[in-house]
PDB file of N, CA and C in Angstrom:
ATOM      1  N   UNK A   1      -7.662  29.458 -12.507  1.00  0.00           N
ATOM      2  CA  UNK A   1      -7.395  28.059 -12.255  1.00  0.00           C
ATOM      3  C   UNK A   1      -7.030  27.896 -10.779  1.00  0.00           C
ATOM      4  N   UNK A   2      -7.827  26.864 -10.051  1.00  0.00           N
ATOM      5  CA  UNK A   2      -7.487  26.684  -8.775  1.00  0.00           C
ATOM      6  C   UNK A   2      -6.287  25.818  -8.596  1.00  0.00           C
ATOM      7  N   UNK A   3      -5.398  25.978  -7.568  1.00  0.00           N
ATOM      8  CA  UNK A   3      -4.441  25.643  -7.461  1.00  0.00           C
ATOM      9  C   UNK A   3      -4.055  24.634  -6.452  1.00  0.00           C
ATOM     10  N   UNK A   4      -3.708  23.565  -6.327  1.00  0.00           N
ATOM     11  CA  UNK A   4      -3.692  22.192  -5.995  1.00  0.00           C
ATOM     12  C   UNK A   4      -2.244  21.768  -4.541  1.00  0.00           C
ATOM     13  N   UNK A   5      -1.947  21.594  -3.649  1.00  0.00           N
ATOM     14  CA  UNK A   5      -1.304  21.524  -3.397  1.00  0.00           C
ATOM     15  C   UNK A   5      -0.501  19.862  -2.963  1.00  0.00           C
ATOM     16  N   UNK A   6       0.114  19.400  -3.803  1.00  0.00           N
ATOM     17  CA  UNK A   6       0.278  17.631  -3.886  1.00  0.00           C
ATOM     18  C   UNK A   6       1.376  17.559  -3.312  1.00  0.00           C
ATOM     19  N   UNK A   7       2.182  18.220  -2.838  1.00  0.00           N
ATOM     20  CA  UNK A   7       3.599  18.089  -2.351  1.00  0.00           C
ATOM     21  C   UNK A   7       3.274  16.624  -1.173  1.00  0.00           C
ATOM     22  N   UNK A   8       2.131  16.634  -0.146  1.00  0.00           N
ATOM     23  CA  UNK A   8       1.639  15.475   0.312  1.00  0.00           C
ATOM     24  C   UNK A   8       0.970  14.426   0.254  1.00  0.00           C
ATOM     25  N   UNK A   9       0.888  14.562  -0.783  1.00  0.00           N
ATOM     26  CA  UNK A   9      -0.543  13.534  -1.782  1.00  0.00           C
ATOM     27  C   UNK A   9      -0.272  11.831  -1.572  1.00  0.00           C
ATOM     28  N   UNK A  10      -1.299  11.063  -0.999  1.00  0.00           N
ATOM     29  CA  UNK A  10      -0.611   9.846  -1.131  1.00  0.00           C
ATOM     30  C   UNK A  10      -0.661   9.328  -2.320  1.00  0.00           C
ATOM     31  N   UNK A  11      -0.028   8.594  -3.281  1.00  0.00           N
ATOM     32  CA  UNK A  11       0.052   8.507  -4.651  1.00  0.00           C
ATOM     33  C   UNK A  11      -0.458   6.594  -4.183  1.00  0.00           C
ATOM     34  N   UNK A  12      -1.260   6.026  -4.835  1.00  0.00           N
ATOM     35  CA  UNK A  12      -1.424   4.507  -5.159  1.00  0.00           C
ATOM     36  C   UNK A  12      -1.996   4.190  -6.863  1.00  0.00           C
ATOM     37  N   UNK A  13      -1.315   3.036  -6.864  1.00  0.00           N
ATOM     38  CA  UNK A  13      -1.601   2.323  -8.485  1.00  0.00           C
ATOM     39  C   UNK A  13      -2.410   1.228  -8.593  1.00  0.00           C
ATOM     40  N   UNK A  14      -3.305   1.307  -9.206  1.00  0.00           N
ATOM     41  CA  UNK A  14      -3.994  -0.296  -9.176  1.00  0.00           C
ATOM     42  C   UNK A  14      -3.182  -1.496  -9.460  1.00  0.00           C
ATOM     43  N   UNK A  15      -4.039  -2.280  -8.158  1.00  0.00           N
ATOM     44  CA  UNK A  15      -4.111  -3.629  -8.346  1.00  0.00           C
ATOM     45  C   UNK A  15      -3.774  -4.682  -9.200  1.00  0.00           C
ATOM     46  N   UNK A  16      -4.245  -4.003 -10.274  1.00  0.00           N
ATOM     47  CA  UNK A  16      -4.361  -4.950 -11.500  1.00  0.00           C
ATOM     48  C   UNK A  16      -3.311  -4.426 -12.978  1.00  0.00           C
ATOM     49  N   UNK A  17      -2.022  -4.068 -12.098  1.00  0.00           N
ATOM     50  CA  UNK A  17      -1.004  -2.983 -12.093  1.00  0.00           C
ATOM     51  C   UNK A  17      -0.088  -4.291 -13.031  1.00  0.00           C
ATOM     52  N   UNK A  18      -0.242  -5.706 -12.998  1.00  0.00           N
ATOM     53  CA  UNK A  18       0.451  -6.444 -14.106  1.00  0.00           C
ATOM     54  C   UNK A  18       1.877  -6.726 -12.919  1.00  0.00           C
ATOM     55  N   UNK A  19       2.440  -7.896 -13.541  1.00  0.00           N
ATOM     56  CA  UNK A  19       3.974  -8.348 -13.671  1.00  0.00           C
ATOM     57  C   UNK A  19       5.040  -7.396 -13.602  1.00  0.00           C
ATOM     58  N   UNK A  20       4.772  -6.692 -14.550  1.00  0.00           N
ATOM     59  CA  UNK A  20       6.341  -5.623 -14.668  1.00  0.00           C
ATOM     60  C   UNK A  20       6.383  -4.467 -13.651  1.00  0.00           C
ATOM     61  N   UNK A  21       6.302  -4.683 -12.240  1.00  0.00           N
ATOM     62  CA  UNK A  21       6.140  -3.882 -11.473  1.00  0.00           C
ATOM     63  C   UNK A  21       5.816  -2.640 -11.535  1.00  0.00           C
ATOM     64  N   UNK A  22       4.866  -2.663 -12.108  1.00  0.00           N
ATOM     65  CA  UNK A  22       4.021  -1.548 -12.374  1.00  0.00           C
ATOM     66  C   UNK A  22       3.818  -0.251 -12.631  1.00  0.00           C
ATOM     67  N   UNK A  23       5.190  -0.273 -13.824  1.00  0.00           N
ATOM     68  CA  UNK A  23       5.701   0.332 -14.239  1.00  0.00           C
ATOM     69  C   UNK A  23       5.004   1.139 -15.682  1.00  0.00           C
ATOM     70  N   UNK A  24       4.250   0.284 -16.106  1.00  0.00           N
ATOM     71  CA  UNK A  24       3.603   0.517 -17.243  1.00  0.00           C
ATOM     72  C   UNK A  24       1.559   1.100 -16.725  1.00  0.00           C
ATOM     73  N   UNK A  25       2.119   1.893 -16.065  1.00  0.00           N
ATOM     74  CA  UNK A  25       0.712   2.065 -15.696  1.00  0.00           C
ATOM     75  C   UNK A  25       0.465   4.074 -14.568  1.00  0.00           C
ATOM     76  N   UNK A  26      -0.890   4.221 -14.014  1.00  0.00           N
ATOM     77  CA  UNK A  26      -1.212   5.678 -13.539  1.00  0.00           C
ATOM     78  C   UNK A  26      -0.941   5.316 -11.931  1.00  0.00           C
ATOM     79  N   UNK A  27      -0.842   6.181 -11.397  1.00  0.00           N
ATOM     80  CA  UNK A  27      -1.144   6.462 -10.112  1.00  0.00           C
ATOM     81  C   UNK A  27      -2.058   7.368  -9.787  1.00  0.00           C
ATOM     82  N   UNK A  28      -2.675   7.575  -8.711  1.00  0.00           N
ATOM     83  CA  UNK A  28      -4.098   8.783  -8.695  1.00  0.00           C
ATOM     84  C   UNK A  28      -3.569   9.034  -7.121  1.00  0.00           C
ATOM     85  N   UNK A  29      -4.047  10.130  -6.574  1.00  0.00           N
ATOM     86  CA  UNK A  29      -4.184  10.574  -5.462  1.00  0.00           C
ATOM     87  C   UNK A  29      -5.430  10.284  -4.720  1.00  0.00           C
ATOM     88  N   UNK A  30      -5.783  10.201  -3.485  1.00  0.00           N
ATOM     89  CA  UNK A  30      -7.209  10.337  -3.445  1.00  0.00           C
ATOM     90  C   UNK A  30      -6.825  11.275  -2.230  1.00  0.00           C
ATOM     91  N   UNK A  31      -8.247  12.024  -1.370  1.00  0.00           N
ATOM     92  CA  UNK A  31      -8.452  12.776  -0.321  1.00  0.00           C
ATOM     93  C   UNK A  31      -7.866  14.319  -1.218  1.00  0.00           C
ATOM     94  N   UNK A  32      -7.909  14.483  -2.571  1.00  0.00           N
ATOM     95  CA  UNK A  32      -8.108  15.832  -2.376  1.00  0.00           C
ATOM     96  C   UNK A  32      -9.740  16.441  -3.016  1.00  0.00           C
ATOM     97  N   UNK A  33      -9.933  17.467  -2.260  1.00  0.00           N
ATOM     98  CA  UNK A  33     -11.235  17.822  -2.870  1.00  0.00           C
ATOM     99  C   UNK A  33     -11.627  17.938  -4.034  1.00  0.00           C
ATOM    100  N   UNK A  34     -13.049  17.455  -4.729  1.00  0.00           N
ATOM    101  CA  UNK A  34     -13.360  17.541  -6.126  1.00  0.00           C
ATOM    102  C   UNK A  34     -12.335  17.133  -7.096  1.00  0.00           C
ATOM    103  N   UNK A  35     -11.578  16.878  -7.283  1.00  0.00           N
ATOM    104  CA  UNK A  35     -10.785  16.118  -8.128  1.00  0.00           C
ATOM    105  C   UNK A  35     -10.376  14.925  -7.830  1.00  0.00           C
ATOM    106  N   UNK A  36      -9.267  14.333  -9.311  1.00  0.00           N
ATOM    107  CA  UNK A  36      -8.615  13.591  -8.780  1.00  0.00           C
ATOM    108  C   UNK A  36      -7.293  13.268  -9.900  1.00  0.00           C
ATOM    109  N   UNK A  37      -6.497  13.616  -8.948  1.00  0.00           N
ATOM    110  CA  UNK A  37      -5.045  13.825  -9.549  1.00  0.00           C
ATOM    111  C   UNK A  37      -3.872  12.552 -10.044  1.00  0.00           C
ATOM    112  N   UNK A  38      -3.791  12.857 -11.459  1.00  0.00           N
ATOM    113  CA  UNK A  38      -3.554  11.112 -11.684  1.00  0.00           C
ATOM    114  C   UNK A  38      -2.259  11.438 -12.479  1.00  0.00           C
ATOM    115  N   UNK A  39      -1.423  10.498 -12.180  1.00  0.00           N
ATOM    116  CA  UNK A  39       0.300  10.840 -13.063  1.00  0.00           C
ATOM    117  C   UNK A  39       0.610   9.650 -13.739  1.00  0.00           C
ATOM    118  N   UNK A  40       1.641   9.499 -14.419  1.00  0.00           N
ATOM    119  CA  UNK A  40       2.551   8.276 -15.272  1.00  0.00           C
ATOM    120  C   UNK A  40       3.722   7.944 -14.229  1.00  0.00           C
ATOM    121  N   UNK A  41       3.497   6.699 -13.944  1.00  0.00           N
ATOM    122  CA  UNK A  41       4.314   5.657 -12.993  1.00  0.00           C
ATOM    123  C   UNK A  41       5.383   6.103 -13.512  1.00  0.00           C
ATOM    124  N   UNK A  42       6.225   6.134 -14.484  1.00  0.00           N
ATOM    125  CA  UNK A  42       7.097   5.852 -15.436  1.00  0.00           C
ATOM    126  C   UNK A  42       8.098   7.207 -14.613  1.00  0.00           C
ATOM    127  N   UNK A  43       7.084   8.350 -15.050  1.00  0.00           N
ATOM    128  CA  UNK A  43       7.667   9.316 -14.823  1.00  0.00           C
ATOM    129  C   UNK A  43       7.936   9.486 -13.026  1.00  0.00           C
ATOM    130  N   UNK A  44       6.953   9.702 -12.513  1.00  0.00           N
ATOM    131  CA  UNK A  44       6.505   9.743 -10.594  1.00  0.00           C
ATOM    132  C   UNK A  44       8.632   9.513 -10.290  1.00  0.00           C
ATOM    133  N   UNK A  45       8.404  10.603  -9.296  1.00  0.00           N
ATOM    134  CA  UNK A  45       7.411  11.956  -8.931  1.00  0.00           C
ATOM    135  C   UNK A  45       7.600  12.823  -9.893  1.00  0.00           C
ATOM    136  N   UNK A  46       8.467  12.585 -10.934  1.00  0.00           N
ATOM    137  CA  UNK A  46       8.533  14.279 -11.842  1.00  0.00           C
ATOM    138  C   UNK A  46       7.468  14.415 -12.922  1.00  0.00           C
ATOM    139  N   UNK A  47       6.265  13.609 -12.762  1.00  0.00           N
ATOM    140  CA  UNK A  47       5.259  13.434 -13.655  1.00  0.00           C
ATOM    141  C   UNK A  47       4.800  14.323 -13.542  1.00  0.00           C
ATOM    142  N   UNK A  48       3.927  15.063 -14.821  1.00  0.00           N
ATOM    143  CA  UNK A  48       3.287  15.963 -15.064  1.00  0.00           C
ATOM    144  C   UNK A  48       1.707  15.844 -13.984  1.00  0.00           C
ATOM    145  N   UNK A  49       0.795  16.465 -13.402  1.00  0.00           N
ATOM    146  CA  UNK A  49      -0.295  15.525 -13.192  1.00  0.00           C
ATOM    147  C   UNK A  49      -1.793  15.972 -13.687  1.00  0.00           C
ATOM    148  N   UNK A  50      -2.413  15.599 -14.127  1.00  0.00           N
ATOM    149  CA  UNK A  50      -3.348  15.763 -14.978  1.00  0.00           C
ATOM    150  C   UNK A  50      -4.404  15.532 -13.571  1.00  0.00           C
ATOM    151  N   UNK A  51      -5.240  16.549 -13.716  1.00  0.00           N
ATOM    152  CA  UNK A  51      -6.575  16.994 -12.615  1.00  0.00           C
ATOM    153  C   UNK A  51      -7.917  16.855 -12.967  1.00  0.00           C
ATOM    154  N   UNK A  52      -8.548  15.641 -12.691  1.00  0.00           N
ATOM    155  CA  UNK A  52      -9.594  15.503 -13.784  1.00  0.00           C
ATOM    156  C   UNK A  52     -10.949  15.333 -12.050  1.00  0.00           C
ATOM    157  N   UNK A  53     -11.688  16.265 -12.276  1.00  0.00           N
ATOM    158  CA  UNK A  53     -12.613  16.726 -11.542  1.00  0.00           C
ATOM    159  C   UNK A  53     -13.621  14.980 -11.560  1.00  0.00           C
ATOM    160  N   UNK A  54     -13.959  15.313  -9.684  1.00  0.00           N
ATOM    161  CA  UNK A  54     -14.288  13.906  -9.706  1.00  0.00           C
ATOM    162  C   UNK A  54     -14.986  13.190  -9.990  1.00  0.00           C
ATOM    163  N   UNK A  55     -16.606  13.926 -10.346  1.00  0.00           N
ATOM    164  CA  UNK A  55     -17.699  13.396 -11.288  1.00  0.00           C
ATOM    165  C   UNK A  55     -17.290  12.681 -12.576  1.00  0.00           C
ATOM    166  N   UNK A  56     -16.295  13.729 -13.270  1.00  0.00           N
ATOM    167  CA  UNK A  56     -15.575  13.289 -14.718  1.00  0.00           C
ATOM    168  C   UNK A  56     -14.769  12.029 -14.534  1.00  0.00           C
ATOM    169  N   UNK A  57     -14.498  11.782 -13.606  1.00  0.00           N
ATOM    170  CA  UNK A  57     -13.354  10.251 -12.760  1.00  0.00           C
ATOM    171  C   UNK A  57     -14.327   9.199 -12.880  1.00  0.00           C
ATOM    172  N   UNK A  58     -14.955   9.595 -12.114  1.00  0.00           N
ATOM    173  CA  UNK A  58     -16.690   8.517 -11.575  1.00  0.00           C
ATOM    174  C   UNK A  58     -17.454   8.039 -12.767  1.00  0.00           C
ATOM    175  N   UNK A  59     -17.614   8.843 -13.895  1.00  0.00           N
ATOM    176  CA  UNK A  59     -18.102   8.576 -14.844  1.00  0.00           C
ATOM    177  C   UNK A  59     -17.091   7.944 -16.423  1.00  0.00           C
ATOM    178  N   UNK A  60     -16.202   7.794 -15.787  1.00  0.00           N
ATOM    179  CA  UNK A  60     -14.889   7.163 -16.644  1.00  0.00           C
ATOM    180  C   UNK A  60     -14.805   5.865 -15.949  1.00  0.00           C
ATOM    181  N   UNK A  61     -14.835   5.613 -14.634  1.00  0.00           N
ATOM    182  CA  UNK A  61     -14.625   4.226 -14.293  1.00  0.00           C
ATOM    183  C   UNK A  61     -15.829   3.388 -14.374  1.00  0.00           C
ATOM    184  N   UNK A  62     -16.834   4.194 -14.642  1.00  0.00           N
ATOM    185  CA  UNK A  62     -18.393   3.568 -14.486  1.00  0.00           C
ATOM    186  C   UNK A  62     -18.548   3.019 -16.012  1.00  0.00           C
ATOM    187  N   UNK A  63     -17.949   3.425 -16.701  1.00  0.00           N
ATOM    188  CA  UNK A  63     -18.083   3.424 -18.458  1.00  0.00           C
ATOM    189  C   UNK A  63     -16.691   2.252 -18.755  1.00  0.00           C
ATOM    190  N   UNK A  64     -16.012   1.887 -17.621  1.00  0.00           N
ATOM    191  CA  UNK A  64     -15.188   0.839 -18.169  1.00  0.00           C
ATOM    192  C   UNK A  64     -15.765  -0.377 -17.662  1.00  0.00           C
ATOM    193  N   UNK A  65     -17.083  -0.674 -16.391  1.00  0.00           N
ATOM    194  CA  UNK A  65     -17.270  -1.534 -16.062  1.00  0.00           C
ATOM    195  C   UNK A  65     -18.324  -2.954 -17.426  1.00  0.00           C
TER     196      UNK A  65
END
């Protein structure tokens, strides 16, 4: 397993992140290679982060349009 280094990661939440300050919702990283590293607002920063390779990303947001 390749190993990730996020200690600098800029973390952003969508837009469309709702009223309750956006609390109820993911954050993703972008600029790291081939992936893309996405956590629970709720938790951030002690969120677990789930690494979902970026084709697999691309083809998840393409399937919600």
């Amino acid at each position: 397993m390749r190993e990730h280094d996020l200690s600098n990661a800029r973390w952003r939440k969508s837009s469309y992140s709702g009223g309750s300050g956006g609390e109820d919702c993911i954050e993703i990283a972008d600029g790291i290679p081939g992936t893309v590293p996405v956590r629970d607002t709720k938790l951030a920063p002690d969120s677990p982060v789930l690494l979902i390779p970026t084709h697999a990303w691309t083809g998840f947001l393409t399937s919600l349009k």
